[in-house]
N, C-alpha and C. Protein backbone atom coordinates (compact mmCIF):
# COMPACT_ATOMS: atom_id res chain seq x y z
N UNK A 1 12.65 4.06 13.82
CA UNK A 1 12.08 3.50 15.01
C UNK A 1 13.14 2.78 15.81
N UNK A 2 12.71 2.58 17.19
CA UNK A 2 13.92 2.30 18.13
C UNK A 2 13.91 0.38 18.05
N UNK A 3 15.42 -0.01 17.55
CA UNK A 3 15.35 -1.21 17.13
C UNK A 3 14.82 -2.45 18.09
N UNK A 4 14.94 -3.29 17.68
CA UNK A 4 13.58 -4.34 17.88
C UNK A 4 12.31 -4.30 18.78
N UNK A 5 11.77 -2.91 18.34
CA UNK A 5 10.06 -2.19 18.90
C UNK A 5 9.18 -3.89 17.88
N UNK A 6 8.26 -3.62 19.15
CA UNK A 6 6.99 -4.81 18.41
C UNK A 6 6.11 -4.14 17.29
N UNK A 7 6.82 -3.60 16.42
CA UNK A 7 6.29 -2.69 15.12
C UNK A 7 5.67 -4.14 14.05
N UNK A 8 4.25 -4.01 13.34
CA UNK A 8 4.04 -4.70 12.68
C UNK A 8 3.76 -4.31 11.26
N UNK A 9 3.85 -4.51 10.06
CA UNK A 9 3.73 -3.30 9.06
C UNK A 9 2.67 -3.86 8.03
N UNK A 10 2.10 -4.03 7.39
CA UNK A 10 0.71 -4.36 6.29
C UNK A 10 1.70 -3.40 4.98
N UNK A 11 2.04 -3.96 4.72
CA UNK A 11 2.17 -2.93 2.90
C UNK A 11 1.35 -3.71 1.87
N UNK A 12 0.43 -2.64 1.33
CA UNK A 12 -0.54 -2.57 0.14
C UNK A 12 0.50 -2.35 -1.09
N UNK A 13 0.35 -2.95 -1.94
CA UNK A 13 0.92 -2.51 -3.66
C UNK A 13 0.18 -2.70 -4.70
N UNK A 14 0.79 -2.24 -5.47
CA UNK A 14 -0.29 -3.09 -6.50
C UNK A 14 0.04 -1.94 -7.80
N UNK A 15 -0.14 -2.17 -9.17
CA UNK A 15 -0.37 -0.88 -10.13
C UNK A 15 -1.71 0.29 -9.81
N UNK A 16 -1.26 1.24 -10.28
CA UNK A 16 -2.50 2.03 -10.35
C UNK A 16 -3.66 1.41 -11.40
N UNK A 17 -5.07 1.62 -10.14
CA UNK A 17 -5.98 1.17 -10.46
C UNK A 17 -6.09 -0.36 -9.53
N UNK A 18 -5.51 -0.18 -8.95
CA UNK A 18 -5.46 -2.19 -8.31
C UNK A 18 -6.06 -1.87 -7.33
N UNK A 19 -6.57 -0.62 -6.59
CA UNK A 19 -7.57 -0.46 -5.32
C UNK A 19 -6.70 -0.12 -4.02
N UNK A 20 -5.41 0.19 -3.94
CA UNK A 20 -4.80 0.48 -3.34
C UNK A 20 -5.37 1.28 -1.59
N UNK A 21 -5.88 2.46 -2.37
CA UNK A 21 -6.71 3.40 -1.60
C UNK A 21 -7.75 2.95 -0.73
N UNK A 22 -8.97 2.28 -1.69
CA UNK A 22 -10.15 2.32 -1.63
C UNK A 22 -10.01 0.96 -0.23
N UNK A 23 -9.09 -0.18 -0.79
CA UNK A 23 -8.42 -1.33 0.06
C UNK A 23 -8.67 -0.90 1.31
N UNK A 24 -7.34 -0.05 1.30
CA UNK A 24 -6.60 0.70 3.02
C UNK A 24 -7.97 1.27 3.69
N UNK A 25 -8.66 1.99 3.07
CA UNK A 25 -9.97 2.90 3.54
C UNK A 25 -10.69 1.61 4.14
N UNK A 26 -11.32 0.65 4.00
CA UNK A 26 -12.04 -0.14 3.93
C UNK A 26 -11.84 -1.09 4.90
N UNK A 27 -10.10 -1.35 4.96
CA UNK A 27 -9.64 -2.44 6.35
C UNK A 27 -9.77 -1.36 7.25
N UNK A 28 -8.67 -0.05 7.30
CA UNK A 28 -8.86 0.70 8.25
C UNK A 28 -10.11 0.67 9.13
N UNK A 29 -10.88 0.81 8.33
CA UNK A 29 -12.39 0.87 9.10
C UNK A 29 -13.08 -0.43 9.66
N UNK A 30 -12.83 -1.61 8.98
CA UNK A 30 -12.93 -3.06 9.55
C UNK A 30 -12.13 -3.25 10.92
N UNK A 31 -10.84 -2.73 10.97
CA UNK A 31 -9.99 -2.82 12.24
C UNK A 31 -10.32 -1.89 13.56
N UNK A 32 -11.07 -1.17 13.17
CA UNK A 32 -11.49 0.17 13.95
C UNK A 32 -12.71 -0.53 14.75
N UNK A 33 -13.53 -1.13 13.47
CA UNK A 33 -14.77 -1.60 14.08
C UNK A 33 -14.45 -2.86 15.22
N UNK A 34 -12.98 -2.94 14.84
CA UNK A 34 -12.60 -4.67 15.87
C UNK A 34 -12.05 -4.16 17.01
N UNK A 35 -11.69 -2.71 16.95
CA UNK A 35 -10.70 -2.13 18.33
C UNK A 35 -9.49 -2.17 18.01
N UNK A 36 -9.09 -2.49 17.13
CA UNK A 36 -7.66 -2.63 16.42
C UNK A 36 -6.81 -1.40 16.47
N UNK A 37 -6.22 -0.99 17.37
CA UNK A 37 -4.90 0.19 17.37
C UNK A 37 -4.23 -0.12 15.73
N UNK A 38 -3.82 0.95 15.43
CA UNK A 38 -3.46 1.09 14.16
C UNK A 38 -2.81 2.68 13.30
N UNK A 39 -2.27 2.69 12.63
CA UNK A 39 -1.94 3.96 11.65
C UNK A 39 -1.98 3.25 10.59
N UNK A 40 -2.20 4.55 9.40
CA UNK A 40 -2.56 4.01 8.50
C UNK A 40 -1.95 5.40 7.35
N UNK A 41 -1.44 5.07 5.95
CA UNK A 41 -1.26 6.17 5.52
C UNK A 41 -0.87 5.69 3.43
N UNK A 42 -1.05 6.57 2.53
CA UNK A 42 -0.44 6.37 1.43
C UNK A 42 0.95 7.04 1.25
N UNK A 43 1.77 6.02 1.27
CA UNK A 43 3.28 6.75 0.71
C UNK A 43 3.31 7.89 -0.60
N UNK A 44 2.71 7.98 -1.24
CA UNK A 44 2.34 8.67 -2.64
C UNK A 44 1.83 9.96 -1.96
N UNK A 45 0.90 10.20 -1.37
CA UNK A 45 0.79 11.53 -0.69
C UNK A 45 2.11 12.10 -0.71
N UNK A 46 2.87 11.68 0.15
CA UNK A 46 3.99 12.23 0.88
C UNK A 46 4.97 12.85 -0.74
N UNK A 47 4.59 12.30 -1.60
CA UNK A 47 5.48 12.89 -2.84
C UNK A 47 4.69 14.00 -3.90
N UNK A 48 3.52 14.28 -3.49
CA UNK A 48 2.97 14.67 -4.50
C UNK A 48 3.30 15.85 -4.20
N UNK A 49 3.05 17.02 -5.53
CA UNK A 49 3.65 18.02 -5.35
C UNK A 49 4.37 18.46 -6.93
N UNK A 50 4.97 19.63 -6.89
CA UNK A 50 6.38 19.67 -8.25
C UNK A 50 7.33 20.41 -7.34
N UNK A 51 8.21 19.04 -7.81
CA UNK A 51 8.41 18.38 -8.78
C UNK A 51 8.30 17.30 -7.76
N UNK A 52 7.48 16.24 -8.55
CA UNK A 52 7.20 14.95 -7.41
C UNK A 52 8.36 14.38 -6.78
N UNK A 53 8.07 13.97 -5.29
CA UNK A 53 9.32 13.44 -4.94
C UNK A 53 10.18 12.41 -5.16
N UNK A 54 11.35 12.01 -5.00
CA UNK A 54 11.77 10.67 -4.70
C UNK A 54 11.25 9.55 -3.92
N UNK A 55 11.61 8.23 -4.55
CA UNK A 55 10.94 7.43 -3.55
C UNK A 55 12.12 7.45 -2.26
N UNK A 56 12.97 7.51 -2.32
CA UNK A 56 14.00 8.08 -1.11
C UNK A 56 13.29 9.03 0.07
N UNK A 57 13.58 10.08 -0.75
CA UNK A 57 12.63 11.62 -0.27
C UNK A 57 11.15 10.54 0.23
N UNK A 58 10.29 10.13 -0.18
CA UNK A 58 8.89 10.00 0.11
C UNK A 58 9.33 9.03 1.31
N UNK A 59 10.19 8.10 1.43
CA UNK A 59 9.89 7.21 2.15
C UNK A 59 10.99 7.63 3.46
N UNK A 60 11.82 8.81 3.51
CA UNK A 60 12.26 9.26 4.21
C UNK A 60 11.18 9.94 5.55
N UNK A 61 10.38 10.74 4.67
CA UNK A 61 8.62 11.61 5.41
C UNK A 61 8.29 10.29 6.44
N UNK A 62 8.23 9.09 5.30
CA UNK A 62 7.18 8.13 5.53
C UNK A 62 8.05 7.61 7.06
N UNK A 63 9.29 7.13 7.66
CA UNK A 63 10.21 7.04 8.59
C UNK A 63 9.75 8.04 9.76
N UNK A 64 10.31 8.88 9.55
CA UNK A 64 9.65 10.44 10.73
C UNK A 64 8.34 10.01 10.99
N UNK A 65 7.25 10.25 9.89
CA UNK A 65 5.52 9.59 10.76
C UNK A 65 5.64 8.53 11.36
N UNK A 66 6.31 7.36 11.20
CA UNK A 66 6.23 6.29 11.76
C UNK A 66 6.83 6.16 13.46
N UNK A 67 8.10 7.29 13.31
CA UNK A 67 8.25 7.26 14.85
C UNK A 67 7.77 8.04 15.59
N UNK A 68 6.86 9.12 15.36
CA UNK A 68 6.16 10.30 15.70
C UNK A 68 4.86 9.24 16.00
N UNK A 69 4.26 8.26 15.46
CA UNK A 69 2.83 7.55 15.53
C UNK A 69 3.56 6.26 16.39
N UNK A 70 4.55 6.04 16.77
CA UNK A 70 5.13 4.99 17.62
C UNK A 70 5.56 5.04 18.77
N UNK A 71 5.41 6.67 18.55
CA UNK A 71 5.84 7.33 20.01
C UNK A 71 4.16 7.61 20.80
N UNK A 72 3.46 7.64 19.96
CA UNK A 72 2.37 8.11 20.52
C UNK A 72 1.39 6.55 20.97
N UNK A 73 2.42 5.31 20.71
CA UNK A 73 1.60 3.80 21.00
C UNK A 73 1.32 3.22 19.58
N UNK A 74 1.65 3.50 18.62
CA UNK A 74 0.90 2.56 17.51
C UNK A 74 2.01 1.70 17.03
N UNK A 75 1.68 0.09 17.13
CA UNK A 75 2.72 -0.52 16.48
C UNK A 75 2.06 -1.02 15.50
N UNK A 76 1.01 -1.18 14.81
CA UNK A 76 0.72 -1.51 13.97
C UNK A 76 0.25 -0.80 12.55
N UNK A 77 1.01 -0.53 11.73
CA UNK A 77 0.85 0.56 10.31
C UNK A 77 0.46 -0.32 9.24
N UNK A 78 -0.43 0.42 8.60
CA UNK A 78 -0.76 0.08 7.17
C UNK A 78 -0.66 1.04 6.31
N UNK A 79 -0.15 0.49 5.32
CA UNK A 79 0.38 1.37 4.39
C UNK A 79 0.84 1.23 2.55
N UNK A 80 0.31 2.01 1.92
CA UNK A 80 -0.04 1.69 0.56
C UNK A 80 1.26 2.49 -0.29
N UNK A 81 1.70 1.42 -1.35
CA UNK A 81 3.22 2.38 -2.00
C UNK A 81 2.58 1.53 -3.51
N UNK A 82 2.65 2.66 -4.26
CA UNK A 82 2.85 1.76 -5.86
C UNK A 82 4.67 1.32 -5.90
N UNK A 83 4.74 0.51 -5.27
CA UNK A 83 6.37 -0.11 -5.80
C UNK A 83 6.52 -0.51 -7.34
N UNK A 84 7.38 -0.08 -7.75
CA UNK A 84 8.00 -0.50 -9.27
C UNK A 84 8.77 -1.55 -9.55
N UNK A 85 10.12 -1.47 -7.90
CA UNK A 85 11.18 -2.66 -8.08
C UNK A 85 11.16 -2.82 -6.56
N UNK A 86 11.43 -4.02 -6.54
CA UNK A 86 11.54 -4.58 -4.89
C UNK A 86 12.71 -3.53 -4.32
N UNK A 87 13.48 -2.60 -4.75
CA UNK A 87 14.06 -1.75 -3.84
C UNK A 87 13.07 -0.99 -3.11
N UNK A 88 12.26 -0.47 -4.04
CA UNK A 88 10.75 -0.10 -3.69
C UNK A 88 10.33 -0.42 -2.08
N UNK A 89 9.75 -1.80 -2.54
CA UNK A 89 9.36 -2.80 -1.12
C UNK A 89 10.25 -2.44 -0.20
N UNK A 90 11.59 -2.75 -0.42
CA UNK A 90 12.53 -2.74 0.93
C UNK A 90 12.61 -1.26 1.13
N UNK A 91 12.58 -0.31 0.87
CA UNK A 91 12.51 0.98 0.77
C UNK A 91 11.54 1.33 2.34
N UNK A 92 10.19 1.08 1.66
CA UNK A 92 8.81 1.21 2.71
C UNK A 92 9.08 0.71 3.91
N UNK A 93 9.61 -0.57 3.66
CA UNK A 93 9.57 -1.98 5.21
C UNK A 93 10.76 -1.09 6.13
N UNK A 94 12.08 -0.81 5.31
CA UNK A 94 13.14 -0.29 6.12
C UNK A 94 12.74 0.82 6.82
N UNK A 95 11.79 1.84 6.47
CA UNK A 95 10.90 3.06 7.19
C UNK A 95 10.33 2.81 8.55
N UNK A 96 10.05 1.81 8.56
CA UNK A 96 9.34 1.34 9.66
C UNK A 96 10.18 0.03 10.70
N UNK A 97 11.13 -0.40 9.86
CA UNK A 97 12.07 -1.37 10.77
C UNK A 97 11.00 -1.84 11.79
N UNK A 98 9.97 -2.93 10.92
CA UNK A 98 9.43 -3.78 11.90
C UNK A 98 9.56 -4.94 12.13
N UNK A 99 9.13 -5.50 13.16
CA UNK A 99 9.90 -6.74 13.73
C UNK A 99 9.32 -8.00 13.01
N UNK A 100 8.05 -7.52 12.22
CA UNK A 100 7.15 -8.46 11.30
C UNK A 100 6.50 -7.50 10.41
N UNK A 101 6.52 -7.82 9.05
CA UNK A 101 5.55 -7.38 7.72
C UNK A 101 5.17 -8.50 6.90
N UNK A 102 3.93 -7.95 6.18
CA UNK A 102 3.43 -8.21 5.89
C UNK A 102 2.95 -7.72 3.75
N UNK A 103 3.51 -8.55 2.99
CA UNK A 103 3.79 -7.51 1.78
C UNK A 103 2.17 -8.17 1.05
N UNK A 104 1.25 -7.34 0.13
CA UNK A 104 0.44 -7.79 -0.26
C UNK A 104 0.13 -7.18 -1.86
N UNK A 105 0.06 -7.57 -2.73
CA UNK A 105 -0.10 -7.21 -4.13
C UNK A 105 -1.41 -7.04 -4.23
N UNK A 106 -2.29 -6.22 -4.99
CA UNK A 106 -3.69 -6.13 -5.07
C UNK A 106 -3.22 -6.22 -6.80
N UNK A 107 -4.02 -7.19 -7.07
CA UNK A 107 -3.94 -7.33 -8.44
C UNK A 107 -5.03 -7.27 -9.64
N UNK A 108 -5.35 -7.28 -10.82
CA UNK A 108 -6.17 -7.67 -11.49
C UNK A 108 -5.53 -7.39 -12.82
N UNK A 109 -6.65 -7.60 -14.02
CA UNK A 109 -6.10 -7.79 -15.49
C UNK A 109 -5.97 -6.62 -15.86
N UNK A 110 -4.68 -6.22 -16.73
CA UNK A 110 -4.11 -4.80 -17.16
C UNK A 110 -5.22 -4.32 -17.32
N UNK A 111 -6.30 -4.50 -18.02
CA UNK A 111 -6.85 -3.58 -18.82
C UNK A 111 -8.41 -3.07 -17.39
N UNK A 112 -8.57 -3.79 -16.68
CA UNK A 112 -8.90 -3.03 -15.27
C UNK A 112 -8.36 -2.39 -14.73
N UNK A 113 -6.98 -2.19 -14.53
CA UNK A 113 -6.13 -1.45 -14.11
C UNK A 113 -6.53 0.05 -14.75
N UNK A 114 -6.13 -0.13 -16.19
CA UNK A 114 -5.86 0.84 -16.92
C UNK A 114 -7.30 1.66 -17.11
N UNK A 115 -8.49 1.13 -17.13
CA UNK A 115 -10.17 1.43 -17.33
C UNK A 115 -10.11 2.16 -15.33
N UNK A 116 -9.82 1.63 -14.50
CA UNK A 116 -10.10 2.44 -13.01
C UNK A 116 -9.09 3.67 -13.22
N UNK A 117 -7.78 3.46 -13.97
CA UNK A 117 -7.61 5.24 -13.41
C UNK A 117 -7.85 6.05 -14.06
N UNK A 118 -8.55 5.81 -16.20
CA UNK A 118 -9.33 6.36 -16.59
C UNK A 118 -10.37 6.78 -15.97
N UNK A 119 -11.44 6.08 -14.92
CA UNK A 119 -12.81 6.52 -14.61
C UNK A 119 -12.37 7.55 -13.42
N UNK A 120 -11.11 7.13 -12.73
CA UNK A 120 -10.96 8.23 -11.76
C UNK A 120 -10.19 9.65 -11.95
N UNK A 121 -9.45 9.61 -12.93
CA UNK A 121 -8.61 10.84 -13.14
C UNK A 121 -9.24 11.87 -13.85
N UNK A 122 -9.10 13.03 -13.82
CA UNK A 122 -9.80 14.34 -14.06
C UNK A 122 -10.00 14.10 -15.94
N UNK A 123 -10.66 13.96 -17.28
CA UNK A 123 -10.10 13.88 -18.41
C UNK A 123 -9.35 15.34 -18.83
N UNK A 124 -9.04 16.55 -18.39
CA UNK A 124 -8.62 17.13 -18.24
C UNK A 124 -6.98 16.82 -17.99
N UNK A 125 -6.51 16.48 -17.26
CA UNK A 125 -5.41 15.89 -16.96
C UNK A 125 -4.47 15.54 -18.06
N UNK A 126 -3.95 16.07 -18.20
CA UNK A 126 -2.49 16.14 -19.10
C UNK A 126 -2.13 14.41 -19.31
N UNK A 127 -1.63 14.24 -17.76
CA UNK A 127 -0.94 12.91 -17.34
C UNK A 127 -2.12 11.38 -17.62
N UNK A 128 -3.33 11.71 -17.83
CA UNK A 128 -4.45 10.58 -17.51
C UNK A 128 -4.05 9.52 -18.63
N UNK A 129 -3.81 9.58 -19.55
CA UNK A 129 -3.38 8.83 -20.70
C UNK A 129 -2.08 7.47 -20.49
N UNK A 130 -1.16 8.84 -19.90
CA UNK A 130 0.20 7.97 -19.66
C UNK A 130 0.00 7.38 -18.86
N UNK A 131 -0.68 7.92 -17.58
CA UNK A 131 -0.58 7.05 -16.27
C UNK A 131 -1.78 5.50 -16.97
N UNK A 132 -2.48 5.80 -17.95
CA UNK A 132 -3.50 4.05 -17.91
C UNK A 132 -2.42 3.25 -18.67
N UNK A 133 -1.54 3.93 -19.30
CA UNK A 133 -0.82 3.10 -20.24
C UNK A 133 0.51 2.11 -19.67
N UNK A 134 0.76 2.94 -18.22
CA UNK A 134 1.98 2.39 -17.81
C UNK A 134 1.20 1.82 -16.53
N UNK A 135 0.22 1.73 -16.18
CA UNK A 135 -1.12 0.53 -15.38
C UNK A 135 -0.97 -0.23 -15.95
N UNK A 136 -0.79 -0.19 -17.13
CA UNK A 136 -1.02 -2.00 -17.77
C UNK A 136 0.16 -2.53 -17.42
N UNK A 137 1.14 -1.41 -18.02
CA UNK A 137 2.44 -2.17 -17.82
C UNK A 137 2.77 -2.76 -16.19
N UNK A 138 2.60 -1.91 -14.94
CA UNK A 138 3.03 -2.66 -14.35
C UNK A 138 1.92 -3.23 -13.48
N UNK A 139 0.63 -3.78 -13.89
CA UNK A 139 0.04 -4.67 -13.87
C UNK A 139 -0.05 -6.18 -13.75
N UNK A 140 1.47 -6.09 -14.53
CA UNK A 140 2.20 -7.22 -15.07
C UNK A 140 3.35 -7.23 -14.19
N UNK A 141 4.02 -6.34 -14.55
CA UNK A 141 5.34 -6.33 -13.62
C UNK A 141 5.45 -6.27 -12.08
N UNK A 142 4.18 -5.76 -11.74
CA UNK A 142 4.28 -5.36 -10.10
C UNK A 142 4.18 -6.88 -9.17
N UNK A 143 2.95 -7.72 -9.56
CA UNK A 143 2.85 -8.54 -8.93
C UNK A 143 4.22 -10.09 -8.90
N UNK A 144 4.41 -9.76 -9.72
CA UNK A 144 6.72 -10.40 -9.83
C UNK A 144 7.41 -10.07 -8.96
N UNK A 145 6.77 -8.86 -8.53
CA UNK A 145 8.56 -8.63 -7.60
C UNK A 145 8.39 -8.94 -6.69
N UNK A 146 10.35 -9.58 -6.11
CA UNK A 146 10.60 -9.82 -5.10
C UNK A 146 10.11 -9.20 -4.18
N UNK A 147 9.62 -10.16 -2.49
CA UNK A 147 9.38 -9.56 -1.34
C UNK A 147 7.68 -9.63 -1.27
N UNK A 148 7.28 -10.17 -2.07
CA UNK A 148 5.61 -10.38 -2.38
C UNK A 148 5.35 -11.23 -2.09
N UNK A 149 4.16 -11.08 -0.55
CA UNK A 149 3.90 -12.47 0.56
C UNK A 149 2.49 -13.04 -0.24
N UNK A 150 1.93 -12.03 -0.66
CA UNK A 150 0.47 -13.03 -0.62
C UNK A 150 -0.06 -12.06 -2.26
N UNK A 151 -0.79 -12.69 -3.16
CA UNK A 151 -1.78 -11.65 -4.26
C UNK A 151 -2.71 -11.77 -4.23
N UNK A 152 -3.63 -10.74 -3.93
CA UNK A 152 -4.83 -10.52 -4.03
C UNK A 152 -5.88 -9.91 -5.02
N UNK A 153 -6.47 -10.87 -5.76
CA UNK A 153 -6.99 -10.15 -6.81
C UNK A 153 -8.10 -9.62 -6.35
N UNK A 154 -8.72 -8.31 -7.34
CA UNK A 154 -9.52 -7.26 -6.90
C UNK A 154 -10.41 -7.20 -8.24
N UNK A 155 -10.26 -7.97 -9.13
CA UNK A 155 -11.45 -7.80 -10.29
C UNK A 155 -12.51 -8.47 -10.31
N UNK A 156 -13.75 -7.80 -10.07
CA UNK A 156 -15.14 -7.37 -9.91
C UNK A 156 -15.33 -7.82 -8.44
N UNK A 157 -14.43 -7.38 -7.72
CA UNK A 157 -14.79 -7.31 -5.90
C UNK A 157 -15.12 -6.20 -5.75
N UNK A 158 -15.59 -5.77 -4.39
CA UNK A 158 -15.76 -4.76 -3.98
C UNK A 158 -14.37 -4.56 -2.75
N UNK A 159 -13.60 -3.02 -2.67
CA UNK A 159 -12.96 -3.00 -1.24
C UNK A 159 -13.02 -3.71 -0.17
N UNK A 160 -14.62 -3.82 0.18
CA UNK A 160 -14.87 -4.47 1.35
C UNK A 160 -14.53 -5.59 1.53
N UNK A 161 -14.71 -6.68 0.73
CA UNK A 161 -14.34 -7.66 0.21
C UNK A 161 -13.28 -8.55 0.06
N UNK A 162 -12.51 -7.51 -0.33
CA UNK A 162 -10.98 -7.45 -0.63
C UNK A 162 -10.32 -6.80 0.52
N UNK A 163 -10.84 -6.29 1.17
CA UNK A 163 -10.32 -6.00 2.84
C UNK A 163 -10.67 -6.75 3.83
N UNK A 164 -11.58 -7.77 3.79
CA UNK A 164 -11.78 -8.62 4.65
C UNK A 164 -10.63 -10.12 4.38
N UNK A 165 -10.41 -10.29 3.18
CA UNK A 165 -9.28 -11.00 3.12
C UNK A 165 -8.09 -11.44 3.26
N UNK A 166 -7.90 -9.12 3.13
CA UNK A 166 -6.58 -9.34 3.70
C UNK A 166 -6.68 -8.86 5.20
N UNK A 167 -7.51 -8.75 5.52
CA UNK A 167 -7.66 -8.27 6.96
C UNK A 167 -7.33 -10.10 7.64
N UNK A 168 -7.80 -11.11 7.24
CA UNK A 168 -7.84 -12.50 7.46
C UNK A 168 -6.27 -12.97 7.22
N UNK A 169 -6.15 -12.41 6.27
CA UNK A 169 -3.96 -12.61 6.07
C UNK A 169 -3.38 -11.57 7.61
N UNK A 170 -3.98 -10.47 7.35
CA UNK A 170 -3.27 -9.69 8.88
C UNK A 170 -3.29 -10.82 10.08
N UNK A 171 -4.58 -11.21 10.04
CA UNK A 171 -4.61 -11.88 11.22
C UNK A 171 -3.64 -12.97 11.52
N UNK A 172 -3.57 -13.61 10.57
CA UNK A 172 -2.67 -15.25 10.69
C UNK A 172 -1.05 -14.60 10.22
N UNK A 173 -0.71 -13.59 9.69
CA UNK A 173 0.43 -13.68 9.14
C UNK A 173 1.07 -12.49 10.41
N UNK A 174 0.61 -11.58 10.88
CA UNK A 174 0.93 -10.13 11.70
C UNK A 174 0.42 -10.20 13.18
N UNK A 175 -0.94 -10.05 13.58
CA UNK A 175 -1.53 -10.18 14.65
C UNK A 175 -1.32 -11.50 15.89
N UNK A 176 -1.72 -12.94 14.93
CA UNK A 176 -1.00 -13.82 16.13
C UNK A 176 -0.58 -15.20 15.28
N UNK A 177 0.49 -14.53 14.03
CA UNK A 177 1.30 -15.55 13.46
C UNK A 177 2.32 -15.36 14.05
């Protein structure tokens, strides 16, 4: 993006199972209902595939949409990355080179983590096992890393819920902080 654009950025994180998705779906539609100009997207899309991509590669895609949706008027993106290490974080934010972000952890206790991507993944699935096992792990680890403005826990909320909160952080921290 063309440097110092009034770009504002929302990044979602959190381990799998922390509501990532369901989050973004949920403000998206709260901001819509407010008139809120906006894009909105999961970095993880952009890698799926074989052999899955880099977070380089993914957040390279994720750069191109951002000036393709900036060209078309949107300065305000939301956007969901399972980060591992705050290179991670700075990874996403540098995609979008905005003039303000906004970093948000969706959190809850490993073993919610690890029970939501059991109930959502196919039991079929080869991967369903590993992926609840390394939910716990960074369950723990995700909400630590550097570059993490605000945590939001998500155990026994609903999306909506949990999007009105941070929709209330957008406001004071992005919109007219």
């Amino acid at each position: 993006m063309a440097s110092g654009s009034d770009t504002a950025v929302l990044v979602l994180t959190g381990a799998p199972g922390a509501g990532k998705s369901s989050v973004l779906e949920a403000l998206s539609d709260l901001l819509a209902d407010d008139g809120v100009g906006h894009g909105s997207l999961e970095a993880e899309q952009l890698a799926r595939g074989h052999p899955w991509l880099s977070q380089a590669q993914c957040f390279e895609q994720v750069a191109a949409i951002a000036r393709l949706q900036h060209g078309f008027g949107r300065t305000l993106f939301l956007v969901t990355v399972t980060a591992e290490t705050a290179d991670d974080l700075r990874g996403v934010l540098d995609a979008f080179a905005p003039s303000r972000s906004l970093t948000i952890c969706l959190v809850a206790a490993p073993a919610t983590h690890a029970d939501r991507v059991l109930g959502r993944e196919p039991a079929s699935w080869s991967g369903r096992e590993r992926l609840a096992h390394h939910a716990r792990d960074l369950a723990v680890r995700v909400p630590e890393l550097d570059g993490i403005d605000l945590r939001v826990d998500t155990d026994g909320r609903t999306a909506e819920d949990v999007a009105r909160e941070v929709r209330d952080a957008l406001d004071q921290r992005l919109r007219r902080g």
